[in-house]
N, C-alpha and C. Protein backbone atom coordinates (compact mmCIF):
# COMPACT_ATOMS: atom_id res chain seq x y z
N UNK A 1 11.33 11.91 5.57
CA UNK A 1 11.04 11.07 4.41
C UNK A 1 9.53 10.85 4.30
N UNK A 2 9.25 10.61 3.14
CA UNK A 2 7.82 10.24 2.97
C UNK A 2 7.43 8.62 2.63
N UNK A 3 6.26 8.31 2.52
CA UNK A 3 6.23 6.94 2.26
C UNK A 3 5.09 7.38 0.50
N UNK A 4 5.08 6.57 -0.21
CA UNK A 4 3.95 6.27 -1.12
C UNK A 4 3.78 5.25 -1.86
N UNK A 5 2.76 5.45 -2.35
CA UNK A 5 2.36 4.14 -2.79
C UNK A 5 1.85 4.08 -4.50
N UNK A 6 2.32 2.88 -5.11
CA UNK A 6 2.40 3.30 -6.70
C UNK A 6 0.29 3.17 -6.82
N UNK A 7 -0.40 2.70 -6.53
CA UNK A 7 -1.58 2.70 -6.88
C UNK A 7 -2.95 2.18 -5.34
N UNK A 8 -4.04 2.13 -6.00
CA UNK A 8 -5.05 1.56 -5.36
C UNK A 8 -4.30 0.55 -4.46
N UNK A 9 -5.32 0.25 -3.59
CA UNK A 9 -4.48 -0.72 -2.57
C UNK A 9 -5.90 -2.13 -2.38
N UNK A 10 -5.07 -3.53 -2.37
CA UNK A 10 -6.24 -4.55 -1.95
C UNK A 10 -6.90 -5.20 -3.17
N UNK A 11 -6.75 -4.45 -4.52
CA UNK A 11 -7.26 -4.94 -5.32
C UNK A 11 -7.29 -6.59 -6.05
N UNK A 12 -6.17 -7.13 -5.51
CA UNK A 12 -5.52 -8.44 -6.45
C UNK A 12 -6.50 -9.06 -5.20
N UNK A 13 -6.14 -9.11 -3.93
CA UNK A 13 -6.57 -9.79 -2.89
C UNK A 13 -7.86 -9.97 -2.81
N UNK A 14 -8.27 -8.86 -3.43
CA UNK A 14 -10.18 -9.26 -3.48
C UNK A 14 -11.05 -9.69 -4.42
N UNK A 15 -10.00 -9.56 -5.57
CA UNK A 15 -10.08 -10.11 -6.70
C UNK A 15 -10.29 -11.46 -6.52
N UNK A 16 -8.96 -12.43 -6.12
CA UNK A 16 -9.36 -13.36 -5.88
C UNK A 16 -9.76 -14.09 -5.09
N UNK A 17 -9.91 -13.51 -3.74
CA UNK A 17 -10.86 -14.18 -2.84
C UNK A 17 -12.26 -14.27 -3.35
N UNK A 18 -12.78 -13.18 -3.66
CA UNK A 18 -14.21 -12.89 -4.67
C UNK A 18 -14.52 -14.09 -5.60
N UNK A 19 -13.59 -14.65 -6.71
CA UNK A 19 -13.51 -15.81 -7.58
C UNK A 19 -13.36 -16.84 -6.94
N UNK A 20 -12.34 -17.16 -5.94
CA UNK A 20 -12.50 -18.23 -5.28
C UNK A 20 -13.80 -18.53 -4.27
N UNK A 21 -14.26 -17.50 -3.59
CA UNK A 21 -15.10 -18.20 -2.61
C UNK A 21 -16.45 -17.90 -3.17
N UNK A 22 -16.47 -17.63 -4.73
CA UNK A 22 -17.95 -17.43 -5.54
C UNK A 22 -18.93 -16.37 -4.95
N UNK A 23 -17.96 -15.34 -4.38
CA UNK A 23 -18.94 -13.45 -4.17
C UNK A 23 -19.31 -13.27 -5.47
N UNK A 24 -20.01 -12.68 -5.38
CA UNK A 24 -21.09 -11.48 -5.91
C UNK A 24 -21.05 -10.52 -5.75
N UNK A 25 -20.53 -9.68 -6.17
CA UNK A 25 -20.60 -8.32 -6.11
C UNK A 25 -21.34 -7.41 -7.12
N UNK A 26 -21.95 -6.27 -6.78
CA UNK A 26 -22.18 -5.53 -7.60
C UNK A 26 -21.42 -5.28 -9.11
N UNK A 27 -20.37 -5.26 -8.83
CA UNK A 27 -19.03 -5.02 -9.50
C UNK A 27 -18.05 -5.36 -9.47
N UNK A 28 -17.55 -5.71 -10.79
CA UNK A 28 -16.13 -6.59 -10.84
C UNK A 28 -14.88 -5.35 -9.83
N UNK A 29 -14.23 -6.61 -9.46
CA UNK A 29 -13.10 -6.54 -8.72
C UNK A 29 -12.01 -6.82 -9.61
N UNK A 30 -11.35 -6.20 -10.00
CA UNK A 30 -9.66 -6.70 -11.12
C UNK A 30 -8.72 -6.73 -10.23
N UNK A 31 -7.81 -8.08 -10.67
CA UNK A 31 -6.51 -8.05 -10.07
C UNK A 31 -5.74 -6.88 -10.00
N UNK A 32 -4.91 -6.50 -9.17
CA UNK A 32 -3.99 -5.47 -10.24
C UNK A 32 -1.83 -5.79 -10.23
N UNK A 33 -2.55 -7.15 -10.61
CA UNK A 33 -1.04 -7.49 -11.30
C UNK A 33 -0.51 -7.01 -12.40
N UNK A 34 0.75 -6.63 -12.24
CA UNK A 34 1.48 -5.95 -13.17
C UNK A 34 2.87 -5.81 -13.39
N UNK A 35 3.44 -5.75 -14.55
CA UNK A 35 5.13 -5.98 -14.24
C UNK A 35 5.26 -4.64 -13.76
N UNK A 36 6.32 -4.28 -13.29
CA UNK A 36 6.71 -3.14 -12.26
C UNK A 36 8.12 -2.28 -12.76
N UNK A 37 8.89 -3.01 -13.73
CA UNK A 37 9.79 -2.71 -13.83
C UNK A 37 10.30 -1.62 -14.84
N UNK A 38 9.43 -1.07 -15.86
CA UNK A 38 9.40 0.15 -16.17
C UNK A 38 8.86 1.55 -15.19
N UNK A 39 8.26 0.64 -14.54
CA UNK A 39 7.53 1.95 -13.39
C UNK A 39 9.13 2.16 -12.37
N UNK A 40 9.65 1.13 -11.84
CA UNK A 40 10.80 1.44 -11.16
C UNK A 40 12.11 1.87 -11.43
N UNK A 41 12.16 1.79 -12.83
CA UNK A 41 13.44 2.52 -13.70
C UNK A 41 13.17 4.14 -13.53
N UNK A 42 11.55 4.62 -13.81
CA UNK A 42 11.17 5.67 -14.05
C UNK A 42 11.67 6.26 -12.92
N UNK A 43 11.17 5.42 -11.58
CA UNK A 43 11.45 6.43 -10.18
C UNK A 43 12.22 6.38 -10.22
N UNK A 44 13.72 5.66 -10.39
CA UNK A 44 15.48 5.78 -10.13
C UNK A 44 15.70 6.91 -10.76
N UNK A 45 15.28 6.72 -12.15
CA UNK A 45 15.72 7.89 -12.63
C UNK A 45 15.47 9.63 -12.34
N UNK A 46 14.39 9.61 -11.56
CA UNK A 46 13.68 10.77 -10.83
C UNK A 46 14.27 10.83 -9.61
N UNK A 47 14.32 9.74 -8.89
CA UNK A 47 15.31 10.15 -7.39
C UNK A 47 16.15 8.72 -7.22
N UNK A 48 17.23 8.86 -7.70
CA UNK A 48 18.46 7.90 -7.21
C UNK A 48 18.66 7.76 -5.53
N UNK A 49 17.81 8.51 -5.06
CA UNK A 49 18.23 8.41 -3.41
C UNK A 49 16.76 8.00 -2.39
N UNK A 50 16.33 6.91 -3.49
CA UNK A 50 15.19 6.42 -2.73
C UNK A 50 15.66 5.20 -1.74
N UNK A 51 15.00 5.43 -0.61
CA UNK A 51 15.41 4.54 0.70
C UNK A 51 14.95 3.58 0.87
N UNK A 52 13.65 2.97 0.42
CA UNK A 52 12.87 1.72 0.24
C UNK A 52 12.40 1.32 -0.75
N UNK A 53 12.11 0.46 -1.36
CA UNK A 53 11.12 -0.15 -2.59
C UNK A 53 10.83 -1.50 -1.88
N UNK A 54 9.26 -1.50 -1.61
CA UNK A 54 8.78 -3.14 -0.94
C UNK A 54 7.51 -3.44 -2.10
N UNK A 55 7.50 -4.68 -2.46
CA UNK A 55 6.13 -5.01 -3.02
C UNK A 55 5.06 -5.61 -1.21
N UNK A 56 3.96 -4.63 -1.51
CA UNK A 56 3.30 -5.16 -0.78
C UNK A 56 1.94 -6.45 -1.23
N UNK A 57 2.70 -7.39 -0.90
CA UNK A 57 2.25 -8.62 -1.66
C UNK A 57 1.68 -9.54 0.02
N UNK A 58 1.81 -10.49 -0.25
CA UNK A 58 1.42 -10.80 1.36
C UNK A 58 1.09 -10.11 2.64
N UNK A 59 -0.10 -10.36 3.08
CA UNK A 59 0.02 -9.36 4.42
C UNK A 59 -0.36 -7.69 3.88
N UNK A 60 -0.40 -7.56 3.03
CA UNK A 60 -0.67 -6.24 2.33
C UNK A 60 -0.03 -4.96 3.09
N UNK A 61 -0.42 -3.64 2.80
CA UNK A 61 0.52 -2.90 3.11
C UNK A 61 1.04 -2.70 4.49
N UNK A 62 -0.38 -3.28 5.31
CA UNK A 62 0.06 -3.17 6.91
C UNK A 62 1.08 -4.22 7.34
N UNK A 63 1.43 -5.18 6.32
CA UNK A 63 2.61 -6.24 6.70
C UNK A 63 3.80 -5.74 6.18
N UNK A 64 3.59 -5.36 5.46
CA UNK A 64 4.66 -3.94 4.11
C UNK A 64 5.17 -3.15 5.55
N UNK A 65 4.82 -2.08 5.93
CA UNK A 65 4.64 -1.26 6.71
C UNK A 65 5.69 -1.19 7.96
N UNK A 66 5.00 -2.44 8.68
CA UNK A 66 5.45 -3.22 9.74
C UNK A 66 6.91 -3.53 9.69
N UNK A 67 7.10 -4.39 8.86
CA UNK A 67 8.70 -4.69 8.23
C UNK A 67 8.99 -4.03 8.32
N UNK A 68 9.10 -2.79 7.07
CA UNK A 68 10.10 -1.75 7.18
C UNK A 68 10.11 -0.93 8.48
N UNK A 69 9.26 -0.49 9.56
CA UNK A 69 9.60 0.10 10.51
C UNK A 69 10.41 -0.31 11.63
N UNK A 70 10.24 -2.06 11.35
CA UNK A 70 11.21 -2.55 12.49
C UNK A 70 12.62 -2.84 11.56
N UNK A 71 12.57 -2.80 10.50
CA UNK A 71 13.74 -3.22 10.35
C UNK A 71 14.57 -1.86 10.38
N UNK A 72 14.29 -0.87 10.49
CA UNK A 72 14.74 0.95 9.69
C UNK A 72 14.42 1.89 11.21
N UNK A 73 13.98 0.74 12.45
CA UNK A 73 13.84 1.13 13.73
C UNK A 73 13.13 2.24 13.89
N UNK A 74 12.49 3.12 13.08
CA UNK A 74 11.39 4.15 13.04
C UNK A 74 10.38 3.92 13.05
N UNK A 75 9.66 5.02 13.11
CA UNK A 75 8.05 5.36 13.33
C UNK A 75 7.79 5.63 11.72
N UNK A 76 6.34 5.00 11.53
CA UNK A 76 5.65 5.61 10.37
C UNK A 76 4.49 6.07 10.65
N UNK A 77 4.05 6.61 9.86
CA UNK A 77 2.60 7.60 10.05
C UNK A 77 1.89 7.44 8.79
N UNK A 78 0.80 6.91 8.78
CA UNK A 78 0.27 7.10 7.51
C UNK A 78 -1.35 7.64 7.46
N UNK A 79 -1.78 8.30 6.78
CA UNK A 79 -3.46 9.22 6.69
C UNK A 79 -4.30 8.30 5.55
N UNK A 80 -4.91 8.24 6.79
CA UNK A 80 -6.40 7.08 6.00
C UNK A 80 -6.68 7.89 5.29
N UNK A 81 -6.93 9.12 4.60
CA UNK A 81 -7.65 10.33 3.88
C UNK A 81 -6.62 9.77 2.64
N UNK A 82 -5.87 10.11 2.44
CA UNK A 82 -4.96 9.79 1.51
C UNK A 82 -4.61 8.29 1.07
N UNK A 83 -4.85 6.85 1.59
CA UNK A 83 -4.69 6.07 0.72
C UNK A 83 -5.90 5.65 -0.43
N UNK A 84 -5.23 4.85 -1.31
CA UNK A 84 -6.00 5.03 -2.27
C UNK A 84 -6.89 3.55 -2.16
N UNK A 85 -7.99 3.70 -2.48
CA UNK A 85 -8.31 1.95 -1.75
C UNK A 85 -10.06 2.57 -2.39
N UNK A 86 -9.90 1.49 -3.36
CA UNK A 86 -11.45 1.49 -4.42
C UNK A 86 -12.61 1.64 -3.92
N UNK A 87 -13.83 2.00 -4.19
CA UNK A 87 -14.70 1.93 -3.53
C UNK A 87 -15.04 0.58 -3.05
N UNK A 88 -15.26 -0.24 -4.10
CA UNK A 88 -15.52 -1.03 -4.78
C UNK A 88 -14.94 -2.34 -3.40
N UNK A 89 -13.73 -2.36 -3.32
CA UNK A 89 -12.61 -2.70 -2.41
C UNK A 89 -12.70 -2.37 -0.94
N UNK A 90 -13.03 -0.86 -0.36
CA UNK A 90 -13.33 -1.10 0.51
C UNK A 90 -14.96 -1.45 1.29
N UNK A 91 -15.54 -1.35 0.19
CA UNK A 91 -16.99 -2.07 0.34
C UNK A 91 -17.09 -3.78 0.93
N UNK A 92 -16.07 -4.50 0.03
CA UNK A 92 -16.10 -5.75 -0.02
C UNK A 92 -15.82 -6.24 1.49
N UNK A 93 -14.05 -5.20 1.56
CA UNK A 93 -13.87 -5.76 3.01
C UNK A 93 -14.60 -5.56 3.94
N UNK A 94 -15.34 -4.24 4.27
CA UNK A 94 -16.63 -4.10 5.30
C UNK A 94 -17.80 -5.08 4.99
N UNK A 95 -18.15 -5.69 4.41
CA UNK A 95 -18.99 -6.69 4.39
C UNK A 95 -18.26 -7.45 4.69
N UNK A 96 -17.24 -8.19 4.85
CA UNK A 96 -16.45 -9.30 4.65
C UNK A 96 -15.41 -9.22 6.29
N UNK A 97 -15.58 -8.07 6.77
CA UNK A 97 -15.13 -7.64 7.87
C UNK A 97 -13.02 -7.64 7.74
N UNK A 98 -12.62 -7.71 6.74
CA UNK A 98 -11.45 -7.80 6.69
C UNK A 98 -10.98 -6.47 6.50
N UNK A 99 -9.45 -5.93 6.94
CA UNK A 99 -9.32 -4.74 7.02
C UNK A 99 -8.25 -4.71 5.33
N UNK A 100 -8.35 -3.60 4.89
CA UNK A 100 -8.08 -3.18 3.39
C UNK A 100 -6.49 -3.16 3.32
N UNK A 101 -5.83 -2.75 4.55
CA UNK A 101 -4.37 -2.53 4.68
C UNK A 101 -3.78 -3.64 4.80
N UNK A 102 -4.82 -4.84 5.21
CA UNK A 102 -4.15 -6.68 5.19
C UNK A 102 -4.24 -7.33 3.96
N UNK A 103 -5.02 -6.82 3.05
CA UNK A 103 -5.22 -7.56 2.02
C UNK A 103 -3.94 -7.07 0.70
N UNK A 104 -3.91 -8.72 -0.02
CA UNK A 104 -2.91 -8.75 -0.52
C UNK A 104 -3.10 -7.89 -1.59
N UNK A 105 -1.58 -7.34 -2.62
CA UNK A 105 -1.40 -7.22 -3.54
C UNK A 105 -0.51 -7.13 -4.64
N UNK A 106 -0.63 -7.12 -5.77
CA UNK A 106 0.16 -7.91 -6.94
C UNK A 106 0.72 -7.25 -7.78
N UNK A 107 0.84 -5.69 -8.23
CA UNK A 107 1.06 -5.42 -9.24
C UNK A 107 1.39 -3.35 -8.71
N UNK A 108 1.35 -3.64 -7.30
CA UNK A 108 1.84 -1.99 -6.60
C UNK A 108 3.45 -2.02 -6.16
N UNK A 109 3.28 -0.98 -5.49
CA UNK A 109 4.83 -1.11 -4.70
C UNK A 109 4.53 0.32 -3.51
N UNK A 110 5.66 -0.51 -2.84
CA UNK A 110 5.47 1.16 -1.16
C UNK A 110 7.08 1.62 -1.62
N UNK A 111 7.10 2.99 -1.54
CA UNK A 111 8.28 3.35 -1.52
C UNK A 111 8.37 4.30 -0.69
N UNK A 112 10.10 4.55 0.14
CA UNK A 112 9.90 5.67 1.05
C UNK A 112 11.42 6.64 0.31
N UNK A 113 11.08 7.45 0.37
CA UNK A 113 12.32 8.74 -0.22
C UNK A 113 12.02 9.66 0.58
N UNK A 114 13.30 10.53 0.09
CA UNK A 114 13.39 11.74 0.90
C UNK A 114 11.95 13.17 0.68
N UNK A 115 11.35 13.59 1.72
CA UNK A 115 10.70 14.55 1.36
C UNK A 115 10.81 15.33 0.38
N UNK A 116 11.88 16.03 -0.12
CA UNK A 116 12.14 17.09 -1.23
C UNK A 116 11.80 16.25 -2.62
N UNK A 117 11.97 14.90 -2.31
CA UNK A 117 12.35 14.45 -4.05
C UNK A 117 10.88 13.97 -4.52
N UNK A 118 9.52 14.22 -3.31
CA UNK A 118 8.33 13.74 -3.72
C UNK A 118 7.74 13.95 -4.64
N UNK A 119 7.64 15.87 -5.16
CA UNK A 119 7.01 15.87 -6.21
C UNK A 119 7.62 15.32 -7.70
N UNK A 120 9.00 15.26 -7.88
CA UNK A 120 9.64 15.03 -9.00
C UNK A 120 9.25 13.49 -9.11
N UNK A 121 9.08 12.87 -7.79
CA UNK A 121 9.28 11.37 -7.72
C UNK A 121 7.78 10.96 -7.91
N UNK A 122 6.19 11.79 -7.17
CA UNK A 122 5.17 10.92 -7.52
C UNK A 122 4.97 11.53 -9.71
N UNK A 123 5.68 12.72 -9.96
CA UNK A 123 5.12 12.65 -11.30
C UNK A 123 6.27 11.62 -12.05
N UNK A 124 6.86 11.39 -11.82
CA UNK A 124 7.63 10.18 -12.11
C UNK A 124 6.78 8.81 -12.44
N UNK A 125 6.38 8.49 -11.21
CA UNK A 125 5.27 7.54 -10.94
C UNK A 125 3.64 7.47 -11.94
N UNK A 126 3.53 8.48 -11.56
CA UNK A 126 2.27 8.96 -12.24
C UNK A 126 2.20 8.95 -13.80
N UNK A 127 3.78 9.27 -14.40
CA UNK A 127 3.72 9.21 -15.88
C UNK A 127 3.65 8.03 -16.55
N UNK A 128 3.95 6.42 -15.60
CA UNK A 128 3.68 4.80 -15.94
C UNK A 128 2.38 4.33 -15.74
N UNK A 129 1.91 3.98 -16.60
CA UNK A 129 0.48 3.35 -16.32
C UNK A 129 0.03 2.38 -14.94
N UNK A 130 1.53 1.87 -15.12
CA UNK A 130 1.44 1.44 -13.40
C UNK A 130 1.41 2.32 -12.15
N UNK A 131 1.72 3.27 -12.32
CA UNK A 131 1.42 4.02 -11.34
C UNK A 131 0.77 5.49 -11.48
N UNK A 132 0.19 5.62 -12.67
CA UNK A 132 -1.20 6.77 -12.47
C UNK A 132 -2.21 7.09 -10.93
N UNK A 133 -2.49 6.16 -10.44
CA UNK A 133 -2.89 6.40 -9.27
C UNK A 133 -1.80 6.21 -7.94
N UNK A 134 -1.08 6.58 -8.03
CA UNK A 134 -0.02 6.90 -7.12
C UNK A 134 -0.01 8.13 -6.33
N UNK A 135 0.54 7.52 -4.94
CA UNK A 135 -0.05 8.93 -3.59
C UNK A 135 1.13 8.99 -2.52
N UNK A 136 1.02 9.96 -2.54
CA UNK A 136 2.17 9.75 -0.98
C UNK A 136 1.06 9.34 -0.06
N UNK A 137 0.91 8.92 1.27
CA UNK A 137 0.47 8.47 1.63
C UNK A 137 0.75 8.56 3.53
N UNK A 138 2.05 8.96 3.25
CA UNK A 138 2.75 9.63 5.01
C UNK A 138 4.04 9.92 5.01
N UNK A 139 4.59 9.66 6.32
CA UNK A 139 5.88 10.06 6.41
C UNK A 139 6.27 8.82 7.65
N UNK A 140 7.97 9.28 7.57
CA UNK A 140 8.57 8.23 8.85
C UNK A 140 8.88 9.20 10.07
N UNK A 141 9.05 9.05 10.77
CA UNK A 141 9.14 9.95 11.84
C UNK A 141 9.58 9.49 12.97
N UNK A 142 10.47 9.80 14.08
CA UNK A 142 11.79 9.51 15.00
C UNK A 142 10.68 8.63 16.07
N UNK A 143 9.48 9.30 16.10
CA UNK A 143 8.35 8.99 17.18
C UNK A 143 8.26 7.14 17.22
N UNK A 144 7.46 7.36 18.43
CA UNK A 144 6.89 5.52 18.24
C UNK A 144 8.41 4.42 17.35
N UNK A 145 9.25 4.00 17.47
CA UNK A 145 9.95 3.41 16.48
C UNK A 145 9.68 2.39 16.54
N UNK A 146 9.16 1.33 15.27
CA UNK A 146 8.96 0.15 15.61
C UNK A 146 7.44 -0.04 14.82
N UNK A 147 6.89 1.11 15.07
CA UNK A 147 5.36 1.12 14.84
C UNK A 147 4.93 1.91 13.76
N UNK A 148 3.39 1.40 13.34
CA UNK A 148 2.85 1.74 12.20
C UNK A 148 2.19 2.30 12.58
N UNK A 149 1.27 3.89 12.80
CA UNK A 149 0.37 4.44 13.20
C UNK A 149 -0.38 4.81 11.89
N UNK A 150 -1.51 5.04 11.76
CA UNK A 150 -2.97 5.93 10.84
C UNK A 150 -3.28 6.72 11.79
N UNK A 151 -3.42 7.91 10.67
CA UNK A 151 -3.98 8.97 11.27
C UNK A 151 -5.35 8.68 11.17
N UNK A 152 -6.78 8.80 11.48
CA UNK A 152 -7.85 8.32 10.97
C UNK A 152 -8.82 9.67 10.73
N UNK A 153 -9.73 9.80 9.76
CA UNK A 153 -10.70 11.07 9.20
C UNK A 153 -10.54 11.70 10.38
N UNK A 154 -11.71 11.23 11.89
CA UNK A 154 -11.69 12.03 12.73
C UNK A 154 -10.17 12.93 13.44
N UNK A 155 -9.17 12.88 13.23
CA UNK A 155 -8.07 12.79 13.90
C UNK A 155 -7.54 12.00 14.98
N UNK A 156 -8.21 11.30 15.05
CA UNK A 156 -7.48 9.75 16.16
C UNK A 156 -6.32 9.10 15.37
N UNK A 157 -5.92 8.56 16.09
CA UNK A 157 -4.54 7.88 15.80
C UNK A 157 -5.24 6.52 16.08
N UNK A 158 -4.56 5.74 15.47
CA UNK A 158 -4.62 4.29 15.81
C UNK A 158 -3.04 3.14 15.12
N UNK A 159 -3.06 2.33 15.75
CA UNK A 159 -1.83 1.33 15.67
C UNK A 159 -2.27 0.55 14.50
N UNK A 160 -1.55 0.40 13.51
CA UNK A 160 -1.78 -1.07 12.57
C UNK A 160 -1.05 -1.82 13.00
N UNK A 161 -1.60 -3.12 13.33
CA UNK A 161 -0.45 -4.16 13.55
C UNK A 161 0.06 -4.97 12.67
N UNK A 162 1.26 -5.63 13.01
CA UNK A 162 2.03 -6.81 11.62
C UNK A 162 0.38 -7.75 11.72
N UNK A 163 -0.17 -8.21 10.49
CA UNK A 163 -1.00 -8.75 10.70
C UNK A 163 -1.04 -10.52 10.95
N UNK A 164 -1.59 -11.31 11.50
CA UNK A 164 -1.38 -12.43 12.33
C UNK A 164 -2.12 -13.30 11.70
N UNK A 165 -1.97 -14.47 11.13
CA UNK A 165 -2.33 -15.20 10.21
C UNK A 165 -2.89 -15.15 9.10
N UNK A 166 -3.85 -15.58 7.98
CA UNK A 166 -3.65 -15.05 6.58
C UNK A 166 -5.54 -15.57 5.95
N UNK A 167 -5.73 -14.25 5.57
CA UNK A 167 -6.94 -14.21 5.24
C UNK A 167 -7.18 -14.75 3.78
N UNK A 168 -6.12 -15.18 2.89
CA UNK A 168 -5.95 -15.85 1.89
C UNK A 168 -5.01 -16.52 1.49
N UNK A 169 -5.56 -17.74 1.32
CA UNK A 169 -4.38 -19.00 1.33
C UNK A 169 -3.41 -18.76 0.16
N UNK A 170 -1.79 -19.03 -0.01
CA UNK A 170 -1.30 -19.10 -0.57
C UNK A 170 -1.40 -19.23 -2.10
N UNK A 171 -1.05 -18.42 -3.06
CA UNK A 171 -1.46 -18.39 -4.70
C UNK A 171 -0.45 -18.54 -5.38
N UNK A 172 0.81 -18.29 -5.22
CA UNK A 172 1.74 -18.25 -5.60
C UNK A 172 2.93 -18.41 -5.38
């Protein structure tokens, strides 16, 4: 199975931390809240045999992530090369020292389906405005169960963990 993701990642979360704690940035940061529910009719209808749909909202995708591997007792794998995460976005968090996969968001979704049904399923995705920037992003795999691994540019591996208290207070 694969995992992907309907868009950019981190954007809502930095959005409003940025407004709330009065950053400056070079450049605006946009929420990216959005209703979801024409984007998720689209994918049913492209693969009826999708195995997950999570909003990664709290905890962002590495809390996303986490969940589903312990609850689905597998390994995931996912390639830093391939997620999608703004410039803009991951600029903020390296100044800000927060990691991009914790930060929240509002208006994406993680989904995992079967390998074969990816390409029918990301142009699926891709044809909703909500999900034009949509990526696969990895796979699940028998390995590690329990755990979230990144592959990273150099080829190192590294662990994401469920992340441990909350870099932005409650909004909603």
């Amino acid at each position: 199975d694969v995992i992907l993701v309907s868009g950019s990642l981190g954007d809502h979360g930095m959005a409003i931390m940025s407004v709330r704690e009065g950053l400056e940035f070079e450049t605006n940061i946009l929420s990216d809240s959005a209703p979801l529910n024409g984007l998720v009719a689209a994918m049913l209808q492209a693969c009826p045999d999708i195995r997950v749909l999570r909003d990664p909202t709290r905890g962002g995708l590495a809390s996303t992530l986490n969940e589903i591997a312990a609850a689905s007792n597998c390994g995931l794998v996912i390639e830093e090369a391939l997620l999608p995460i703004r410039p803009q976005v991951q600029s903020a968090c390296e100044l800000l020292g927060l990691e991009p996969l914790q930060v929240a968001n509002e208006g994406k979704l993680v989904c995992i389906a079967p390998a074969t049904s990816a390409p029918s399923l990301l142009a699926a995705m891709r044809s909703s405005p909500e999900g034009e920037d949509s990526a696969v992003i990895g796979t699940v795999v028998a390995e590690h169960p329990r755990m979230v691994v990144a592959k990273t540019a150099v080829g190192a591996s590294r662990v994401i963990p469920l992340p441990i208290g909350e870099h932005l207070p409650r909004i909603c």
